[in-house]
Protein backbone atom coordinates (compact mmCIF):
# COMPACT_ATOMS: atom_id res chain seq x y z
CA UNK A 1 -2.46 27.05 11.31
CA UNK A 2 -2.49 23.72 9.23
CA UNK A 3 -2.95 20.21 9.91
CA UNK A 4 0.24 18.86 8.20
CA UNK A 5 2.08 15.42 7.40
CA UNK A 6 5.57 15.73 7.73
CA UNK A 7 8.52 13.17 8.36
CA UNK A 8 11.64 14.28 10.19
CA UNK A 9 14.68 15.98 9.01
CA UNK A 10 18.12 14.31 9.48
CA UNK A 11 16.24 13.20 12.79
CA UNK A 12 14.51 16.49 13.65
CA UNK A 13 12.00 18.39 13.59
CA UNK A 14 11.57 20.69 10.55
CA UNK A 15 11.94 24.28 11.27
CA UNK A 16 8.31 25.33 10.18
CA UNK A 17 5.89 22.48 12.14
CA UNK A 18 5.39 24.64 15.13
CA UNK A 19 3.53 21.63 17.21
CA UNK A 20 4.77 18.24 15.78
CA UNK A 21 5.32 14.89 16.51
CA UNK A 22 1.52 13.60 16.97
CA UNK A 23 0.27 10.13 15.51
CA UNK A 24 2.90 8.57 13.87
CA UNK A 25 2.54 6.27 10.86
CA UNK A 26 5.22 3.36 11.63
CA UNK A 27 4.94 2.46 7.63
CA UNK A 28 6.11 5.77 6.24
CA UNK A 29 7.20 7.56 9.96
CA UNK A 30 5.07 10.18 8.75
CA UNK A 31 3.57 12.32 11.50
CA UNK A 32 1.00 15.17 11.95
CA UNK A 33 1.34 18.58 12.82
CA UNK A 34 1.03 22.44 13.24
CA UNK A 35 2.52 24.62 10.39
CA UNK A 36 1.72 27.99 8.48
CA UNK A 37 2.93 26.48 5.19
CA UNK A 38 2.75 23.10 3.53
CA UNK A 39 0.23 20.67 2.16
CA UNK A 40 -3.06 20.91 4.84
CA UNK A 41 -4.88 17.72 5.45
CA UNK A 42 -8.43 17.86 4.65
CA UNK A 43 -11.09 16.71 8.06
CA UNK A 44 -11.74 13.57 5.91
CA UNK A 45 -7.83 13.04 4.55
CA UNK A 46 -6.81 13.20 8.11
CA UNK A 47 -9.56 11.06 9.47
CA UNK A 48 -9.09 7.99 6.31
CA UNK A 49 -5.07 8.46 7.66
CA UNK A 50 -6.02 7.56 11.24
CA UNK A 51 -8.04 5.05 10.76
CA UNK A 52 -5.63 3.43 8.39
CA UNK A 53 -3.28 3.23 10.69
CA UNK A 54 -5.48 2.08 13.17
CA UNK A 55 -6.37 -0.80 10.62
CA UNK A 56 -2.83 -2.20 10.63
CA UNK A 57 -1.94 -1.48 14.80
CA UNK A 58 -5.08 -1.48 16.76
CA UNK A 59 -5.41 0.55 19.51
CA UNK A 60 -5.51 -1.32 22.77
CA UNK A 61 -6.94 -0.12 26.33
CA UNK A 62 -5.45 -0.84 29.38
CA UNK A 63 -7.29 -2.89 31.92
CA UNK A 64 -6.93 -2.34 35.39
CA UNK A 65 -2.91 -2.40 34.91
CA UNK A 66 -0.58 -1.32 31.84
CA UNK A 67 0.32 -4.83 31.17
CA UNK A 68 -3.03 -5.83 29.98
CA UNK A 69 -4.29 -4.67 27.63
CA UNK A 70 -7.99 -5.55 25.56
CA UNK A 71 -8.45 -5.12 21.69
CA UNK A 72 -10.54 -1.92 21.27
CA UNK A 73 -13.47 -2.45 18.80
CA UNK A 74 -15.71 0.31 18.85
CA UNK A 75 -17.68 0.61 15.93
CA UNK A 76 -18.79 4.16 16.54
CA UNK A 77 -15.37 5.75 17.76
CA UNK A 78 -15.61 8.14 14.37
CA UNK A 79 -18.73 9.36 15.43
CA UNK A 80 -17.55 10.34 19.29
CA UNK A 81 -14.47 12.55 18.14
């Protein structure tokens, strides 16, 4: 299997992502996942795409509650995955 960007088709799922739908990019509602055939993201194409998007919409942890929430600035998350 290959780690593959995909958008949707006329608001599904294409036929050949077998496990889609993960990490989507709100600027080009691209998403990531599972397929025999297409275009496989490389370790560092997929990890330069996450933290991109983490760049414009920070991740945020939940404190305590799911209505607060604290900016997440880890400077060694990329070395913990």
């Amino acid at each position: 299997m290959k780690i593959v960007k995909y958008t949707l088709q006329d608001g599904q799922c294409p036929d050949n992502i077998s496990n889609g739908g993960h990490w989507i990019n709100p600027d080009d509602n691209t998403m990531i996942g599972f397929s025999e055939t297409g275009t496989e993201l490389t370790s560092a194409e997929f990890e330069t795409r996450q933290l991109g998007i983490h760049s414009n919409y920070p991740m945020k942890k939940e404190i305590g509650s799911w209505i607060v929430l604290e900016d997440v600035n880890d400077p060694v998350a990329t070395t913990n995955a």
